[in-house]
C-alpha atoms as a PDB file:
ATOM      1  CA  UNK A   1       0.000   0.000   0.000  1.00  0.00           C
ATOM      2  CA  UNK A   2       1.024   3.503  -1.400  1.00  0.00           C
ATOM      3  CA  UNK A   3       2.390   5.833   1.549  1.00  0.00           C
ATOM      4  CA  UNK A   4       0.332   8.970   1.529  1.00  0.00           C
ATOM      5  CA  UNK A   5       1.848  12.010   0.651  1.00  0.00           C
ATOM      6  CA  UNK A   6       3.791  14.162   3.191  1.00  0.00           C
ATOM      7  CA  UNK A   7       1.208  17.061   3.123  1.00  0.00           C
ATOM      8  CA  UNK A   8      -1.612  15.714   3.632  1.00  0.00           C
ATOM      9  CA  UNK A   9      -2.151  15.887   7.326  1.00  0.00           C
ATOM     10  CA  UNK A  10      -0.128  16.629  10.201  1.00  0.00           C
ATOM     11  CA  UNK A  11       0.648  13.212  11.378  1.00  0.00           C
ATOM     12  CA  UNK A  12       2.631  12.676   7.803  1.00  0.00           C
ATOM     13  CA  UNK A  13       4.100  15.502   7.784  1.00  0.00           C
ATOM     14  CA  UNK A  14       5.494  15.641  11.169  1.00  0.00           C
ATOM     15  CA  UNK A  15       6.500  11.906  10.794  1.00  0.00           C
ATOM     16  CA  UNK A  16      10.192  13.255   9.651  1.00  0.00           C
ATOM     17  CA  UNK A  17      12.434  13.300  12.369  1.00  0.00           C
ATOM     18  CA  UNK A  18      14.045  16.519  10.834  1.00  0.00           C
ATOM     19  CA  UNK A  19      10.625  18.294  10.729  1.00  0.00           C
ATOM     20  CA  UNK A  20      10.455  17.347  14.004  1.00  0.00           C
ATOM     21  CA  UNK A  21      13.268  19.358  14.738  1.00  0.00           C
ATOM     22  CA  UNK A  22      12.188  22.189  13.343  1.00  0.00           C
ATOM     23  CA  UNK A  23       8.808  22.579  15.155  1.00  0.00           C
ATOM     24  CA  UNK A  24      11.126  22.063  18.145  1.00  0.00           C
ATOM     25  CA  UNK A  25      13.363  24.839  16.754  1.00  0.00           C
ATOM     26  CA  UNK A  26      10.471  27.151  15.987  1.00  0.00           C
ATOM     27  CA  UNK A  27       8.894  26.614  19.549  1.00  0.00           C
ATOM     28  CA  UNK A  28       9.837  30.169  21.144  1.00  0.00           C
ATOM     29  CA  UNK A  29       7.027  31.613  19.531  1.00  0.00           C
ATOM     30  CA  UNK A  30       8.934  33.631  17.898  1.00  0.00           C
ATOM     31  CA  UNK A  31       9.140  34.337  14.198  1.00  0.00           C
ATOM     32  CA  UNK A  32      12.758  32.773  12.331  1.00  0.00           C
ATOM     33  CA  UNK A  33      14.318  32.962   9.144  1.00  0.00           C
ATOM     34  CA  UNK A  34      15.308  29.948   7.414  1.00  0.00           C
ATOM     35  CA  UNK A  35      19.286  30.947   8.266  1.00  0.00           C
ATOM     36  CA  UNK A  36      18.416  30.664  12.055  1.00  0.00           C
ATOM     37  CA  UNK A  37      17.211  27.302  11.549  1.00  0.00           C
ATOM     38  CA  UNK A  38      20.089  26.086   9.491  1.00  0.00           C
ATOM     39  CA  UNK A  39      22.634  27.840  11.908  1.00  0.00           C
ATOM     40  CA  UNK A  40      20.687  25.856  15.034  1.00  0.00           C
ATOM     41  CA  UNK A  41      20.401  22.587  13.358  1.00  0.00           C
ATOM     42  CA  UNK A  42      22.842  22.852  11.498  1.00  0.00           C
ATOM     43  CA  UNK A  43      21.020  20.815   8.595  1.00  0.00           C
ATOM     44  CA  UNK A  44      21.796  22.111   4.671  1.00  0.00           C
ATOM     45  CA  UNK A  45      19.380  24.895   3.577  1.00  0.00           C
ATOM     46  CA  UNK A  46      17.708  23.610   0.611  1.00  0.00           C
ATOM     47  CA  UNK A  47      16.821  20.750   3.104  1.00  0.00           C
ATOM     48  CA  UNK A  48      15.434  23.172   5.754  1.00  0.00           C
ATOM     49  CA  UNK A  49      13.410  25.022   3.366  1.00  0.00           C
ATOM     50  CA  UNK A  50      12.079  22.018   1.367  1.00  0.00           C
ATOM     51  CA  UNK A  51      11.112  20.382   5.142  1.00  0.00           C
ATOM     52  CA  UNK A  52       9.289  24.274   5.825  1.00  0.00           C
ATOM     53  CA  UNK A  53       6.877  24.401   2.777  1.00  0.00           C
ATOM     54  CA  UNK A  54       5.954  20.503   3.744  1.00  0.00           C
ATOM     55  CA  UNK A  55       5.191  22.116   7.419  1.00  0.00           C
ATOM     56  CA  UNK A  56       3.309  25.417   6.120  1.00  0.00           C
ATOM     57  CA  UNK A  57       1.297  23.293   3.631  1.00  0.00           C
ATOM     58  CA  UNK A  58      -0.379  21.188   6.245  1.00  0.00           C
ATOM     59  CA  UNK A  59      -0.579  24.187   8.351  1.00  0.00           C
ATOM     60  CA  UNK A  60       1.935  23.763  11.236  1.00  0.00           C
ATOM     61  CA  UNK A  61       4.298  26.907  10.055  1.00  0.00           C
ATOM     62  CA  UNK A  62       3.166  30.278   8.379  1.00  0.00           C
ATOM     63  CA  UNK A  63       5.314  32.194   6.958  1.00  0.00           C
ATOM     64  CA  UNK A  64       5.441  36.502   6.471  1.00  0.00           C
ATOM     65  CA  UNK A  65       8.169  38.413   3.986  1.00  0.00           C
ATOM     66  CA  UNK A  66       9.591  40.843   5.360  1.00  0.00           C
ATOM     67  CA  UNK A  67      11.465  42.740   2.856  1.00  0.00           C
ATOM     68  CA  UNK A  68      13.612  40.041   1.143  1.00  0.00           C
ATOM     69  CA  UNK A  69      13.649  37.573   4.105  1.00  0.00           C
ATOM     70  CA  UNK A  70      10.340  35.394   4.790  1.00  0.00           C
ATOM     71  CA  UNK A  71      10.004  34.971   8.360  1.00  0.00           C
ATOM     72  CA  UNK A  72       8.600  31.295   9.811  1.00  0.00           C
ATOM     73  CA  UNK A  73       6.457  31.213  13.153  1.00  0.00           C
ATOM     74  CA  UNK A  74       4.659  27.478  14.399  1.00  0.00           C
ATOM     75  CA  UNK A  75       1.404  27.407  14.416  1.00  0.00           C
ATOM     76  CA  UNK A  76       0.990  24.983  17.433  1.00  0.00           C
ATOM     77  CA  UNK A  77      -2.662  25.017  17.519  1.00  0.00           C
ATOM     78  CA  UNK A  78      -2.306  22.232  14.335  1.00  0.00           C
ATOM     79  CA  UNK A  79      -0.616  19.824  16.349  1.00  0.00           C
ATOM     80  CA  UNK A  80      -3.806  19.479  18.736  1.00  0.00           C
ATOM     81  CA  UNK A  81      -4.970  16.668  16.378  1.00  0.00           C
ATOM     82  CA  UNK A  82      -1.580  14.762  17.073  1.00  0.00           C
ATOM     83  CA  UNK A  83      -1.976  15.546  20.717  1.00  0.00           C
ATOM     84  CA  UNK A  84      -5.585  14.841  21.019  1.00  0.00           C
ATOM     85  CA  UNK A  85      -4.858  11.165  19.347  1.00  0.00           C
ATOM     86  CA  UNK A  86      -1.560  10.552  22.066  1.00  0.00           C
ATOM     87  CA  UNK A  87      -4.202  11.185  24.684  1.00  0.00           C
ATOM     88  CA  UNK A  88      -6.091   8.556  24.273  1.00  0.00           C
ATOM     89  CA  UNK A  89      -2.908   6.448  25.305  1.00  0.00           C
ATOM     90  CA  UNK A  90      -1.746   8.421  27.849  1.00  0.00           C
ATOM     91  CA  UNK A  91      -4.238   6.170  30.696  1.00  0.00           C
ATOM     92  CA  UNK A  92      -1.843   3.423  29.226  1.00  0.00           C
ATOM     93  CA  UNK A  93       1.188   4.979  30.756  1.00  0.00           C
ATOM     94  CA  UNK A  94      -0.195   6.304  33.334  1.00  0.00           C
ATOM     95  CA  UNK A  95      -1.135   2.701  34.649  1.00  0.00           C
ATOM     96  CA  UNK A  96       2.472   1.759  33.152  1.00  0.00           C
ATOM     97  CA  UNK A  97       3.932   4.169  35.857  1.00  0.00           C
ATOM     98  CA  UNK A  98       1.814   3.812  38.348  1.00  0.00           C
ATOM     99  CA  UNK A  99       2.466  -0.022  38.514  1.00  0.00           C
ATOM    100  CA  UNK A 100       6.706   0.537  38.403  1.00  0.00           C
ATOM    101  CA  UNK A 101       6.233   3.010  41.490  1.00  0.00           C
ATOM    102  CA  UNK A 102       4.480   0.459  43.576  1.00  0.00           C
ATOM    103  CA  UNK A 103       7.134  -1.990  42.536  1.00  0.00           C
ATOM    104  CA  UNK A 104       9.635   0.737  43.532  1.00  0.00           C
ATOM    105  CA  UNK A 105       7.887   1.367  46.567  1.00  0.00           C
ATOM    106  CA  UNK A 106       7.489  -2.348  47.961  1.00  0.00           C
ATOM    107  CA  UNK A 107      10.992  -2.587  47.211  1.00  0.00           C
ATOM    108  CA  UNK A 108      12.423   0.119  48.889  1.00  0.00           C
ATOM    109  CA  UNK A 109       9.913  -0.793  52.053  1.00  0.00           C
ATOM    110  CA  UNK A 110      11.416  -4.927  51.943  1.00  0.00           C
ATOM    111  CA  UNK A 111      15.300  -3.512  51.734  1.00  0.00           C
ATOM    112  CA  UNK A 112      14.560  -1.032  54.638  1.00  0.00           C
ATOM    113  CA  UNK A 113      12.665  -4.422  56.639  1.00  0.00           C
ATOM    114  CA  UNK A 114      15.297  -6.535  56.306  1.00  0.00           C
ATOM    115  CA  UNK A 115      18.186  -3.745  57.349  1.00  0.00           C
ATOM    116  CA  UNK A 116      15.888  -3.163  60.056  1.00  0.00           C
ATOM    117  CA  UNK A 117      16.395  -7.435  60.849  1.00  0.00           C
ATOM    118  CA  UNK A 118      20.168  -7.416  61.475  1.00  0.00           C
ATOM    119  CA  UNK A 119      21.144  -8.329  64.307  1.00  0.00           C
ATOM    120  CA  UNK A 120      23.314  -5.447  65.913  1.00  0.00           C
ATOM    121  CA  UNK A 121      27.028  -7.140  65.711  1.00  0.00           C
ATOM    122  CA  UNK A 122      26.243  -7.777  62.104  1.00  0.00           C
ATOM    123  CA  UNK A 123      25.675  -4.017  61.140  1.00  0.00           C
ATOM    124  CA  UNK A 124      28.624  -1.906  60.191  1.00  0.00           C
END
């Protein structure tokens, strides 16, 4: 079966590691140029720019010229389908952790009984 194309939805498009670093990279809020991405990645720029118009076309980054330079700024608000699909496992790790810190817990309670055991000569 056919993999569907990088822009058509969020999930594809942000299933690139390297576009993954760029939404990290363009998490300040703040608007960047495609040279501040390349200088903080330090990935080549026809990659950076090829992985930002995959990103604006679904949505995630816009994009404003300013003069000769076009600034990029994430749209995080169109990665609330991704989180609201991650939240229907998050009960699943939740339980997950909850079970290792009981585990954790009895443990640390069964060392401090049998420290608590020793006979007095023995300890030291």
């Amino acid at each position: 079966m056919p993999r569907a194309a990088t822009t058509t939805d969020v999930f594809n498009a942000i299933a690139e590691p390297r576009r993954r670093e760029i939404v990290d990279a363009l998490l300040d809020g703040r608007a960047h140029t495609v040279g501040e991405v390349v200088d903080r990645l330090r990935i080549p720029q026809p990659s950076v720019s090829k992985h930002l118009g995959v990103l604006r076309k679904v949505g995630i980054v816009s994009v404003n010229k300013s003069g000769r330079r076009r600034l990029y700024r994430l749209n995080a608000e169109e990665l609330k389908p991704v989180h609201d699909w991650v939240q229907t496992y998050a009960r699943l790790w939740e339980h997950q952790l909850h079970r290792i810190k009981e585990r954790a817990e009895q443990a640390a309670r069964e060392r401090a009984g049998h420290k608590r055991e020793r006979p007095a000569h023995e300890e030291g």
